[in-house]
C-alpha atoms as a PDB file:
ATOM      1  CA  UNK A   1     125.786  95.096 127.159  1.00  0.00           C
ATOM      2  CA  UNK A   2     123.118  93.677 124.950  1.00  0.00           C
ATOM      3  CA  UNK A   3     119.290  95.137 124.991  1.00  0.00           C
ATOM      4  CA  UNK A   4     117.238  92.271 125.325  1.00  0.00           C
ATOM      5  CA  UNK A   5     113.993  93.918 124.329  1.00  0.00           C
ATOM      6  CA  UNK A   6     112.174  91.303 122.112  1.00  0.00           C
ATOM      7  CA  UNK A   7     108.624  91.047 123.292  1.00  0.00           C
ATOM      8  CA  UNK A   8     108.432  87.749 120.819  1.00  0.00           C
ATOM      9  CA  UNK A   9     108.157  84.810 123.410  1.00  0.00           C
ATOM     10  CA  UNK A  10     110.754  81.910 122.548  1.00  0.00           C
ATOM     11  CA  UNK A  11     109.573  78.846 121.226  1.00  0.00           C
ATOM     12  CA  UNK A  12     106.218  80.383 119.972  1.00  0.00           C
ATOM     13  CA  UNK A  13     106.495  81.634 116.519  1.00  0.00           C
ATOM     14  CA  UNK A  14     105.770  78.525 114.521  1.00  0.00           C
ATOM     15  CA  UNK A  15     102.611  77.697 116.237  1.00  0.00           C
ATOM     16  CA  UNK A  16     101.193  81.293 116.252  1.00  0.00           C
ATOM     17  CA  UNK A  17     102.268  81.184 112.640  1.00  0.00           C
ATOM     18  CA  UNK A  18     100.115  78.200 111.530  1.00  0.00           C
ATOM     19  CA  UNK A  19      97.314  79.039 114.037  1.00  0.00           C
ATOM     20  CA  UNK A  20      97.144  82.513 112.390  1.00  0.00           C
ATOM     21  CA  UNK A  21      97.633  81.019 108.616  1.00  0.00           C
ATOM     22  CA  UNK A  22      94.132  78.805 108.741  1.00  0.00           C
ATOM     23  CA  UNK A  23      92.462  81.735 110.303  1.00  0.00           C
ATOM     24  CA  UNK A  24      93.602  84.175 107.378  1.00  0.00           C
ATOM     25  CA  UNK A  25      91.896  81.804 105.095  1.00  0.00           C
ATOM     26  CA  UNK A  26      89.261  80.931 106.746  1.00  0.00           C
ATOM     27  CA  UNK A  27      88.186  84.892 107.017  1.00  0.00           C
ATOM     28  CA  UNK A  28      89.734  85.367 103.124  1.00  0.00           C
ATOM     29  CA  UNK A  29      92.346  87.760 104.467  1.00  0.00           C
ATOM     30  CA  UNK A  30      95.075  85.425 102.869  1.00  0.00           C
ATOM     31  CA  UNK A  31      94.711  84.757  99.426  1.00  0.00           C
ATOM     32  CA  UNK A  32      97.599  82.390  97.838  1.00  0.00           C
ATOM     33  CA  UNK A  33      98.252  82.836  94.264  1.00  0.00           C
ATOM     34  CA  UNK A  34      98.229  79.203  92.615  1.00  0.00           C
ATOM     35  CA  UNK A  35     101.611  78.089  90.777  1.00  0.00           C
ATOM     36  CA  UNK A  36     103.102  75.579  88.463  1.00  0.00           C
ATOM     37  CA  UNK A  37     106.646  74.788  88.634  1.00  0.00           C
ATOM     38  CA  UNK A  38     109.145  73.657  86.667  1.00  0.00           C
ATOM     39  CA  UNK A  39     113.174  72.978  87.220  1.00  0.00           C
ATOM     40  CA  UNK A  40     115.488  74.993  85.167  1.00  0.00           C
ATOM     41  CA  UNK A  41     119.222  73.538  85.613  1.00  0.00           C
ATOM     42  CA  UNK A  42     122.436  76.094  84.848  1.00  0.00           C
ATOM     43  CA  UNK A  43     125.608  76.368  85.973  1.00  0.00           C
ATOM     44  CA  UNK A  44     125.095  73.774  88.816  1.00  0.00           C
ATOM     45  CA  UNK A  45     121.600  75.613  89.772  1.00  0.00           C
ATOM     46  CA  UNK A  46     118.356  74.002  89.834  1.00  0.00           C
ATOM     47  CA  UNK A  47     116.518  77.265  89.435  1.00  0.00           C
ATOM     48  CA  UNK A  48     112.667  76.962  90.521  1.00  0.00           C
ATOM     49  CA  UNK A  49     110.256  78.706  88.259  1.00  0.00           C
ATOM     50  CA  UNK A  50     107.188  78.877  89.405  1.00  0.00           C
ATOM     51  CA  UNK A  51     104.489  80.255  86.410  1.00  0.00           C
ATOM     52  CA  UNK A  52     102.046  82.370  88.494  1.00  0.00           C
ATOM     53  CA  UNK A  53      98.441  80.940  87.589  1.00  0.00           C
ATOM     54  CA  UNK A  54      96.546  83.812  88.473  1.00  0.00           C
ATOM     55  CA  UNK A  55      97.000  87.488  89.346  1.00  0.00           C
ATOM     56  CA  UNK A  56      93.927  88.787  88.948  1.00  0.00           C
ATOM     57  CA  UNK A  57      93.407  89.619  92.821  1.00  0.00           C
ATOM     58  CA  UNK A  58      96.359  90.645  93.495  1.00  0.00           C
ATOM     59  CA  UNK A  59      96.051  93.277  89.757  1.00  0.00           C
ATOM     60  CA  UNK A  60      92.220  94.055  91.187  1.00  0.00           C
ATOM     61  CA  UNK A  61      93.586  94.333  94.675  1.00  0.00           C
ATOM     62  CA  UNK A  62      96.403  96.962  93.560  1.00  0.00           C
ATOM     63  CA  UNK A  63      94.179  98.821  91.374  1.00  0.00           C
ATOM     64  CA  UNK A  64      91.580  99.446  94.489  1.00  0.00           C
ATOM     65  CA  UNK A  65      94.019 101.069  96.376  1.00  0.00           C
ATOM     66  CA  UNK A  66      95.126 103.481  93.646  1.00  0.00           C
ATOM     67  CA  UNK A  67      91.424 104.396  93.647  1.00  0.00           C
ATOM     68  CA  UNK A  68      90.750 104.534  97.296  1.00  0.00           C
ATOM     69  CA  UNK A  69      93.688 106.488  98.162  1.00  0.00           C
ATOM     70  CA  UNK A  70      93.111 109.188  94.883  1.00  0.00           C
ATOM     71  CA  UNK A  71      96.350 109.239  94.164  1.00  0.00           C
ATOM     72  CA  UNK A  72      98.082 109.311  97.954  1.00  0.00           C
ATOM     73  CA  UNK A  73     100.508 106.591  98.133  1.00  0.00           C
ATOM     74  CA  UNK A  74      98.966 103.342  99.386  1.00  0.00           C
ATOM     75  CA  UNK A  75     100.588 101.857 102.580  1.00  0.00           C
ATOM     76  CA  UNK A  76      99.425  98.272 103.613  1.00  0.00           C
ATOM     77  CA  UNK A  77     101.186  98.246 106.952  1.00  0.00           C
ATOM     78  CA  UNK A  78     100.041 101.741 108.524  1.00  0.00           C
ATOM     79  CA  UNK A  79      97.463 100.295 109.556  1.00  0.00           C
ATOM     80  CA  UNK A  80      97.860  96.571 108.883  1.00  0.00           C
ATOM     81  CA  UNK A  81      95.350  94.045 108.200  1.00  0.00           C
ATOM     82  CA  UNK A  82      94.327  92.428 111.316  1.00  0.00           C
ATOM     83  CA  UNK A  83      93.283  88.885 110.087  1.00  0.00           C
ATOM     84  CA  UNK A  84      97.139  89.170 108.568  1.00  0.00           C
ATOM     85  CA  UNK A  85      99.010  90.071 112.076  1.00  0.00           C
ATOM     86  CA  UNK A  86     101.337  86.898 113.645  1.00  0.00           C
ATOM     87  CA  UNK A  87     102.245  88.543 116.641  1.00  0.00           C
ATOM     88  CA  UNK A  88     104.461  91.331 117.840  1.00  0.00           C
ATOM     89  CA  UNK A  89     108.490  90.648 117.321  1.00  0.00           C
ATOM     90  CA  UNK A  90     109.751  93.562 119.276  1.00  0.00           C
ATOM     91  CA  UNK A  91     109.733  97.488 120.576  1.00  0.00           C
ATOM     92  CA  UNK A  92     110.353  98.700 116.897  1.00  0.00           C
ATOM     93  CA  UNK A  93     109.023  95.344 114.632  1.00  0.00           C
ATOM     94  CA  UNK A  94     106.108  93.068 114.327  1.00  0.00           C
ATOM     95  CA  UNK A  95     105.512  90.040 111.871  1.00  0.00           C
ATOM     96  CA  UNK A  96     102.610  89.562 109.538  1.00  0.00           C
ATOM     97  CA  UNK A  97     101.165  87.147 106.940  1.00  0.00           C
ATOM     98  CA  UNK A  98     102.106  87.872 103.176  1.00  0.00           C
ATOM     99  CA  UNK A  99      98.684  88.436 102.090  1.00  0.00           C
ATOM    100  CA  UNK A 100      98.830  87.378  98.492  1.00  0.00           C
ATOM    101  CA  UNK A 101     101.623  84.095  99.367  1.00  0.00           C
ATOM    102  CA  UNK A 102     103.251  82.366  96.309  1.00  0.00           C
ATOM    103  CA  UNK A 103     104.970  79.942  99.044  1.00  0.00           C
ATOM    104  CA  UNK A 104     103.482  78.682 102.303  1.00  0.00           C
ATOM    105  CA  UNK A 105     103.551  80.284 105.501  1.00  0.00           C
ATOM    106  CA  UNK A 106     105.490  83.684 103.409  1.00  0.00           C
ATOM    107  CA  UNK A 107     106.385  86.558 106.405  1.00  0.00           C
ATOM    108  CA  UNK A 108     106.591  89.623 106.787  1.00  0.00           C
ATOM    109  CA  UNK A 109     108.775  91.442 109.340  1.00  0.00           C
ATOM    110  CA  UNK A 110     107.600  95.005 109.693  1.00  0.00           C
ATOM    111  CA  UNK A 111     108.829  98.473 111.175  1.00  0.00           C
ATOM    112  CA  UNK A 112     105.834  99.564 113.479  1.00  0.00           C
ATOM    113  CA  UNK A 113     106.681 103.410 112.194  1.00  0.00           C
ATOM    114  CA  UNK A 114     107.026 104.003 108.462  1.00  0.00           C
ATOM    115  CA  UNK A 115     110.608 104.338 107.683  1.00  0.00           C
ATOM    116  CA  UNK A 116     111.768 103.635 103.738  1.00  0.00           C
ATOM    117  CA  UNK A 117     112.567 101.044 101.967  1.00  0.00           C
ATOM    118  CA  UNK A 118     115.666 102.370 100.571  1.00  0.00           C
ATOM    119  CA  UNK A 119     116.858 103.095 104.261  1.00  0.00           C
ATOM    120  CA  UNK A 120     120.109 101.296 105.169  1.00  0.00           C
ATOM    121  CA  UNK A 121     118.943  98.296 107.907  1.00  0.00           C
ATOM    122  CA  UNK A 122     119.567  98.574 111.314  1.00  0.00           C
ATOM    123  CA  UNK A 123     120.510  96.517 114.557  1.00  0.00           C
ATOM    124  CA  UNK A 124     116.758  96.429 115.136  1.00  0.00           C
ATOM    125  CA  UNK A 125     116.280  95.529 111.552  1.00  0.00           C
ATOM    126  CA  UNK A 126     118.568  92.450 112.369  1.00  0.00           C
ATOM    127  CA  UNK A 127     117.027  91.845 115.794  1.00  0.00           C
ATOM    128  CA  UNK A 128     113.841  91.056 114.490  1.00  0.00           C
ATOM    129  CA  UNK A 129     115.073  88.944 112.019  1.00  0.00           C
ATOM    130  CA  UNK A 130     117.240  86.930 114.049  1.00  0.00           C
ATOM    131  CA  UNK A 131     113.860  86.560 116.215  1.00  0.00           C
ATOM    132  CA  UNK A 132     112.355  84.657 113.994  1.00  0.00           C
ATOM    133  CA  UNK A 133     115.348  82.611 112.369  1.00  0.00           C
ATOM    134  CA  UNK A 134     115.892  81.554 115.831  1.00  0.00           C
ATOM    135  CA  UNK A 135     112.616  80.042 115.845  1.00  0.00           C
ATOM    136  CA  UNK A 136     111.981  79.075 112.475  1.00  0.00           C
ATOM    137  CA  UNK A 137     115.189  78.513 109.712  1.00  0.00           C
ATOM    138  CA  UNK A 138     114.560  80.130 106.927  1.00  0.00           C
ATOM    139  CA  UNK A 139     115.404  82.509 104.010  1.00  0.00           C
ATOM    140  CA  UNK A 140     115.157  86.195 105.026  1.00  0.00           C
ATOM    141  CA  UNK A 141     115.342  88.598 101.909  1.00  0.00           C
ATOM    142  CA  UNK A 142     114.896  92.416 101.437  1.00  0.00           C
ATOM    143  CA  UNK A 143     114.182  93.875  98.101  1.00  0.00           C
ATOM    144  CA  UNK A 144     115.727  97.759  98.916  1.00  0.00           C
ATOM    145  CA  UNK A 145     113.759  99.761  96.926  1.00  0.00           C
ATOM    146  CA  UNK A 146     111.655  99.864  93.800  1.00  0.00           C
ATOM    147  CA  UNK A 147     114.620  98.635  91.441  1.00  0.00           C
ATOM    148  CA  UNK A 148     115.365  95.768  93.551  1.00  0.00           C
ATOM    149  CA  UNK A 149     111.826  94.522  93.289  1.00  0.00           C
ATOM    150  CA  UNK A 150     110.473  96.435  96.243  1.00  0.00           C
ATOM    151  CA  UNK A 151     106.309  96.544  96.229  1.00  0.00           C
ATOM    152  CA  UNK A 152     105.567  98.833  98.772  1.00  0.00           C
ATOM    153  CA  UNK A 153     107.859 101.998 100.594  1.00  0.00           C
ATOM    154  CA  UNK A 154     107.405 100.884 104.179  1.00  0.00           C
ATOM    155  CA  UNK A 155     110.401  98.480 104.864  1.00  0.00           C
ATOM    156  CA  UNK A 156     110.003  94.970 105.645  1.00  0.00           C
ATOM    157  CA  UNK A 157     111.765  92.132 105.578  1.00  0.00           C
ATOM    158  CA  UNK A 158     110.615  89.001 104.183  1.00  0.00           C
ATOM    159  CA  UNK A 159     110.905  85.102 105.321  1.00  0.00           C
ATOM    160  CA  UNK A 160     110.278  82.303 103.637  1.00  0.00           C
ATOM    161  CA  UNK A 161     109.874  79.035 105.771  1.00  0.00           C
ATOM    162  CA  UNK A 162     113.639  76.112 104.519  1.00  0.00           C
ATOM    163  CA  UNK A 163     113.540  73.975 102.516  1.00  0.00           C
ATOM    164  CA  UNK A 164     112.578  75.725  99.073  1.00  0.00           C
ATOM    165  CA  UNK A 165     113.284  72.368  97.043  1.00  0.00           C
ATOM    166  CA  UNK A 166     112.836  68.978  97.175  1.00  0.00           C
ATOM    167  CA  UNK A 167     116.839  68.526  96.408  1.00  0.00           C
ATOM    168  CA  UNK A 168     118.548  71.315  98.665  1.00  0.00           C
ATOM    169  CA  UNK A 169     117.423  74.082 101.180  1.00  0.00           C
ATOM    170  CA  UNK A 170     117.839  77.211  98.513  1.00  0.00           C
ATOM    171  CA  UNK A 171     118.720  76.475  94.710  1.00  0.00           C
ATOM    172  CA  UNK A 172     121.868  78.501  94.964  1.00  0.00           C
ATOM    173  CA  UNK A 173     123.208  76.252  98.088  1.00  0.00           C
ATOM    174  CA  UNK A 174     125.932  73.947  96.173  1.00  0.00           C
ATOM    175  CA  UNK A 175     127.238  77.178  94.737  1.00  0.00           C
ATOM    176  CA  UNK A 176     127.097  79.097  97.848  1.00  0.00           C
ATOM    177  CA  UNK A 177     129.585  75.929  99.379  1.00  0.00           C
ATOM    178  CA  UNK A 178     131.846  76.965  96.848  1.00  0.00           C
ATOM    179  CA  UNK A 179     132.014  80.683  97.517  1.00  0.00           C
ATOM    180  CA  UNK A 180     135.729  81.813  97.350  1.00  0.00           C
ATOM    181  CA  UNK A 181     136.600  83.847 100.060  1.00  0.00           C
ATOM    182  CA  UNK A 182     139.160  86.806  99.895  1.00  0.00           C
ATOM    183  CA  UNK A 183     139.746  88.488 103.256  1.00  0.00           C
ATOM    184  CA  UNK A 184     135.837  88.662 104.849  1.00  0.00           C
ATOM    185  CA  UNK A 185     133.905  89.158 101.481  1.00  0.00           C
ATOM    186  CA  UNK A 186     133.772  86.027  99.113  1.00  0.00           C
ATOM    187  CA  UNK A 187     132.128  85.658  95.648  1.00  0.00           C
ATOM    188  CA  UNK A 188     130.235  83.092  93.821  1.00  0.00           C
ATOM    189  CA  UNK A 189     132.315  82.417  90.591  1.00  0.00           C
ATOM    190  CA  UNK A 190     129.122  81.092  88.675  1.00  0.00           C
ATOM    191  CA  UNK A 191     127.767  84.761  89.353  1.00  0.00           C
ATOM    192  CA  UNK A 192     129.024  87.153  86.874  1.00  0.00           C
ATOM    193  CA  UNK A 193     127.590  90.185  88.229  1.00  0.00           C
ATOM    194  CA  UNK A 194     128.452  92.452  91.270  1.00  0.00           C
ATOM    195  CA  UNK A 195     127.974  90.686  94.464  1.00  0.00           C
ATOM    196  CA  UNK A 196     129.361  90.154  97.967  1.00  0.00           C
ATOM    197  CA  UNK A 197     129.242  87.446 100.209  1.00  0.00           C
ATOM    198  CA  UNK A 198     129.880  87.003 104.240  1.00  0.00           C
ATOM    199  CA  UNK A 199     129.471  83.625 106.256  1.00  0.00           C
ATOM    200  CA  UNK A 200     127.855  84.619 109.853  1.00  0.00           C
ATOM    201  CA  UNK A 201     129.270  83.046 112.956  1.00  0.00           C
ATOM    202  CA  UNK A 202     126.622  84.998 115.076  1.00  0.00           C
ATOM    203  CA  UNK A 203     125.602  82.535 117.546  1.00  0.00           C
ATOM    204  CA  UNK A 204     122.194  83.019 117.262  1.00  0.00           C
ATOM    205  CA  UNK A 205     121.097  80.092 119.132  1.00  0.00           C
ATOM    206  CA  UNK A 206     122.219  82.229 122.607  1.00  0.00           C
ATOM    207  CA  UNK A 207     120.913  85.841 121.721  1.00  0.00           C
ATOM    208  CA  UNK A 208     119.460  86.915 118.821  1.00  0.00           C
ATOM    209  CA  UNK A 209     120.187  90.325 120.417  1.00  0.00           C
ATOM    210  CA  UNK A 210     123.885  89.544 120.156  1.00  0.00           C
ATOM    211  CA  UNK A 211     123.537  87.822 116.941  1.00  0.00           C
ATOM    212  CA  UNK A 212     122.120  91.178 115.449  1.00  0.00           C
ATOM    213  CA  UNK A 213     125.067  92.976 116.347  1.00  0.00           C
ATOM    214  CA  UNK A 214     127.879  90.669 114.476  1.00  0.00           C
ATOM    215  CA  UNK A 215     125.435  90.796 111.519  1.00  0.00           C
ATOM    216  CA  UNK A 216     125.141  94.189 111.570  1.00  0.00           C
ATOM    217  CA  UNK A 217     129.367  94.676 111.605  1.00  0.00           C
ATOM    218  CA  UNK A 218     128.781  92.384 108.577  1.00  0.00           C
ATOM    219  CA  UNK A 219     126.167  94.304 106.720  1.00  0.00           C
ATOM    220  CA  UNK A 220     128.055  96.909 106.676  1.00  0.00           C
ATOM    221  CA  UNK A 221     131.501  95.211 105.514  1.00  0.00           C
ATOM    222  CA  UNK A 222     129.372  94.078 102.327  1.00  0.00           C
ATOM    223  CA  UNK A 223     127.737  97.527 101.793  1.00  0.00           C
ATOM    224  CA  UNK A 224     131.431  99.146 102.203  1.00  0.00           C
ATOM    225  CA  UNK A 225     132.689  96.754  99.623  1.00  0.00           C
ATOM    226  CA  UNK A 226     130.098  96.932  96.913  1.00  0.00           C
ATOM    227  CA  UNK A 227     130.075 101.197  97.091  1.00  0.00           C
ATOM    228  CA  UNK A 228     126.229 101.059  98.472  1.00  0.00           C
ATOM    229  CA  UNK A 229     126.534 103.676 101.247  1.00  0.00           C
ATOM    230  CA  UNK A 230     125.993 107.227 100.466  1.00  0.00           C
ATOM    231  CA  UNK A 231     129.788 109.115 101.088  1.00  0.00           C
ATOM    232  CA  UNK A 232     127.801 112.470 102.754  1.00  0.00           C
ATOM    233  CA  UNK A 233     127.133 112.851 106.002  1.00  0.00           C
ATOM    234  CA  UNK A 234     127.324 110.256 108.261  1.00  0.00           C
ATOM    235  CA  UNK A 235     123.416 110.368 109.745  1.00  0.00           C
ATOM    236  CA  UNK A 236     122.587 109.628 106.105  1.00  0.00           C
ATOM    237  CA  UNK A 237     120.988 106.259 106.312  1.00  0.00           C
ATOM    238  CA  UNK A 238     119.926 106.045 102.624  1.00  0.00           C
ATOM    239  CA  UNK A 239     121.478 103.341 100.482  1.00  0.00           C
ATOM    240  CA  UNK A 240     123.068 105.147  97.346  1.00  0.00           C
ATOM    241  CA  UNK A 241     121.744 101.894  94.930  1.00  0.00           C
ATOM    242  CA  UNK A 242     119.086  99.528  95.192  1.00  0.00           C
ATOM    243  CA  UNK A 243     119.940  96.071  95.967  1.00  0.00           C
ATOM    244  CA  UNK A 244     118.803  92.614  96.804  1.00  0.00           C
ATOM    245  CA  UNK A 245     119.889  91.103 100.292  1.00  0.00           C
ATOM    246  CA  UNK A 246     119.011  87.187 101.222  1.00  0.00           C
ATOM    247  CA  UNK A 247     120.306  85.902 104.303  1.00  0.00           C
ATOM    248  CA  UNK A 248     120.386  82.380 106.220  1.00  0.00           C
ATOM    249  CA  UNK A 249     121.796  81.150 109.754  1.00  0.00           C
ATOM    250  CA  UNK A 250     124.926  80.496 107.375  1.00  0.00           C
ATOM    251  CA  UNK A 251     125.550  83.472 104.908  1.00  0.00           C
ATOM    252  CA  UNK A 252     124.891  86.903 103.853  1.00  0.00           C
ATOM    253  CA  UNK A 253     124.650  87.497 100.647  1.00  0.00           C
ATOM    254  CA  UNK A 254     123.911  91.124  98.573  1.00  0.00           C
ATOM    255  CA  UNK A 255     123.549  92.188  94.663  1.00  0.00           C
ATOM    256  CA  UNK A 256     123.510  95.415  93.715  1.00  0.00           C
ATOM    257  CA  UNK A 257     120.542  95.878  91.103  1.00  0.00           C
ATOM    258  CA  UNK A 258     120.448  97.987  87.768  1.00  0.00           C
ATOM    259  CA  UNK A 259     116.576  97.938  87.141  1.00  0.00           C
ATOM    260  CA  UNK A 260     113.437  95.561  87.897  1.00  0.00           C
ATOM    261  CA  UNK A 261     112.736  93.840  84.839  1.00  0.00           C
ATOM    262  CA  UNK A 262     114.598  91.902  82.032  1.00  0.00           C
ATOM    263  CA  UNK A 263     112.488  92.659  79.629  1.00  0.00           C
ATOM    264  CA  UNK A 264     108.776  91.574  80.816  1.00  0.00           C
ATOM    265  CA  UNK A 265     110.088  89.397  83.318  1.00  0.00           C
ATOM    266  CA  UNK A 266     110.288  91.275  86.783  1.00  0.00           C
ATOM    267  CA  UNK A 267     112.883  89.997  89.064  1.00  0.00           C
ATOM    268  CA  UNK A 268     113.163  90.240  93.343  1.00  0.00           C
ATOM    269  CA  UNK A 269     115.619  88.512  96.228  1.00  0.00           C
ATOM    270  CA  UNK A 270     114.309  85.580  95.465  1.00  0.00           C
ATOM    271  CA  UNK A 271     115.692  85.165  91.861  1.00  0.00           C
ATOM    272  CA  UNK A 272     119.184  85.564  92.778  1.00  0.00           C
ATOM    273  CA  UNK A 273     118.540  82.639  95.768  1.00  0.00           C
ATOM    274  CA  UNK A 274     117.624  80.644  92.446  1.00  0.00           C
ATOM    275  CA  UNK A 275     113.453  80.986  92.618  1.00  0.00           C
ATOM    276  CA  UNK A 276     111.846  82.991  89.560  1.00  0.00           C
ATOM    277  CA  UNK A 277     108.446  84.111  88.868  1.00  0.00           C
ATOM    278  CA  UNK A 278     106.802  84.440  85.213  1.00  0.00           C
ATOM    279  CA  UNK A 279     103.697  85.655  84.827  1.00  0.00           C
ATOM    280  CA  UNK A 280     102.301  83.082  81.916  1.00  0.00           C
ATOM    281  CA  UNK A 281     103.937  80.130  79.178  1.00  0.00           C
ATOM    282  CA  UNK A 282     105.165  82.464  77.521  1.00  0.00           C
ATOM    283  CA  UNK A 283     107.360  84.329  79.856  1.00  0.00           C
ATOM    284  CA  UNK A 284     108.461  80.957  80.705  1.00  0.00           C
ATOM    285  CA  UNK A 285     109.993  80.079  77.098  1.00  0.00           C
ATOM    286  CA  UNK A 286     111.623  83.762  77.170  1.00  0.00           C
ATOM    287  CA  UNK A 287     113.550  82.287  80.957  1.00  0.00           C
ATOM    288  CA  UNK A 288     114.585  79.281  78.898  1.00  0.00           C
ATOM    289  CA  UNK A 289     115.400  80.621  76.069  1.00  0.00           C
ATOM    290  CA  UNK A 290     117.849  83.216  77.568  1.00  0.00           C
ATOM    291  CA  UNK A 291     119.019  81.283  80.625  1.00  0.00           C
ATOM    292  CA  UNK A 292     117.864  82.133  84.127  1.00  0.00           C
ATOM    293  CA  UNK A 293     121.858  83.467  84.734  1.00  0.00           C
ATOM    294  CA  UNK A 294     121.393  86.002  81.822  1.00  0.00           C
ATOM    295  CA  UNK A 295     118.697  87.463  83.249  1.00  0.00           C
ATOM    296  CA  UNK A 296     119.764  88.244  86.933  1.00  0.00           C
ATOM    297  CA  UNK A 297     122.793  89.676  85.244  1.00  0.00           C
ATOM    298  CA  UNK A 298     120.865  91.612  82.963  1.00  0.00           C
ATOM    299  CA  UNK A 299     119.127  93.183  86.135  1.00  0.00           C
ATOM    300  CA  UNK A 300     122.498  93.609  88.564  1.00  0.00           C
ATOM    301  CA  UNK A 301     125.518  94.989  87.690  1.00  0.00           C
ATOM    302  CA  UNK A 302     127.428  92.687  85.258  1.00  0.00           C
ATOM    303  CA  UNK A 303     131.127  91.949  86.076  1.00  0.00           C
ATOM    304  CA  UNK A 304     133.316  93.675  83.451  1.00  0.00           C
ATOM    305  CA  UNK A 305     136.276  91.784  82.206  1.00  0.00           C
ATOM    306  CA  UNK A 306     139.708  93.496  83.074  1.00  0.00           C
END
């Protein structure tokens, strides 16, 4: 028996989305961060890198709440900005505005009550996500914990409004078609670090309820197969590694992380769906000059040759 306790209204999301974006502005509460972007192609990936024009707010912004909160950890969502909230999603999740945006109409998907980001997600975790893919397809992607790119300690989930490019929905997609499957977990052979892969037949379109629950099942097949879960006791719901996690209507796909940055360059979810950030030119000629596949594999766990 399903628990059909979303208190997000169908067919309403988009509009309160928009409604709520040119409000944000209008009051300053949002504040995009300007971008350039140029393609990078490899391995059959047109990798988006997007040079990030101008921090400065978003460097001023962090360095005010270091000060205001002498020295307490800062927590954005408890309480949240109000110019920023969407709506509510559910009993246990609500949806804001990414304040400082890279892409348009960036979300948030937020646990009312602080619980970490390194937690292990949950049916309502999945619920509330299949909320809003229902309304609005997307990318969803959680960065669990610090290594994996992780801003803030209070989880959330992020979605980012499909397409991403001009040529395909998500960079990675023509490699993602090609994912060889063995058993229920597949792999992406242009990948060559640690990664698992499920497809999601989750019928979303009826219940995002019951969708939750079959992507749940295969959250957990992924996190069994790439070692993630902590082997103590079973009410345990820390991860045991950080990791990246994207998901569509389609797929599932997780990378477990080794560390945040390759070199300067800090990578999130998004770089493994095939959509860098660099912070100037510079950092830019580095991506090149390495290849964008070097670096994700120099922040996951490279695949050792047997």
């Amino acid at each position: 028996m399903t628990r059909e306790i979303l208190a997000l209204q169908s067919g309403t999301l988009w509009t309160k989305v928009k409604e709520q974006t040119q409000h944000a502005l209008a009051s300053g509460a949002l504040q995009p961060i300007p971008t350039e972007c140029e393609v990078v192609e490899q391995e059959g990936i047109r990798f988006l890198v997007r040079i990030l024009s101008n921090l400065v707010r978003k460097d001023e912004a962090k360095q005010q709440e270091k000060k205001s909160t002498s020295g307490k950890d800062f927590n954005p969502f408890l309480p949240y900005e109000e110019n920023l909230f969407v709506t509510d999603i559910s009993e246990t999740h609500l949806c804001l505005l990414n304040k400082f945006n890279v892409v348009d109409f960036h979300l948030l998907i937020v646990t009312r009550a602080f619980e970490e980001q390194e937690s292990l997600l949950t049916q309502e975790d999945f619920e509330a996500m299949w909320a809003c893919l229902a309304e609005i397809e997307g990318l969803v992607f959680y960065n669990a914990g610090k290594a994996a790119g992780a801003s803030q300690r209070h989880k959330h989930l992020q979605l980012i409004p499909l397409p991403l490019d001009s040529e395909s929905k998500i960079p990675i997609e023509p490699v993602v078609a090609k994912a060889q499957i063995s058993g229920s977990v597949g792999t992406i052979p242009q990948f060559p670090f640690k990664h698992g892969l499920v497809r999601l037949d989750t019928r979303w379109e009826k219940s995002p309820v019951e969708a939750a629950a079959t992507t749940l099942k295969a959250y957990h097949t992924l996190i069994e197969s790439l070692e993630l879960q902590k082997d103590i006791e079973v009410d345990d719901m820390k991860q045991s590694h950080p990791y990246n996690l994207l998901a569509t209507r389609e797929w599932m796909l997780i990378i477990p992380r080794s560390q945040e940055h390759f070199e300067s360059i800090s990578v999130n979810s998004l770089g493994f769906a095939g959509a860098l950030l660099v912070r100037n030119q510079q950092q830019m000629e580095q991506l090149k000059n390495t290849s964008p596949i070097s670096i994700l594999k120099g922040v996951s766990i490279p695949i050792t040759e047997s």
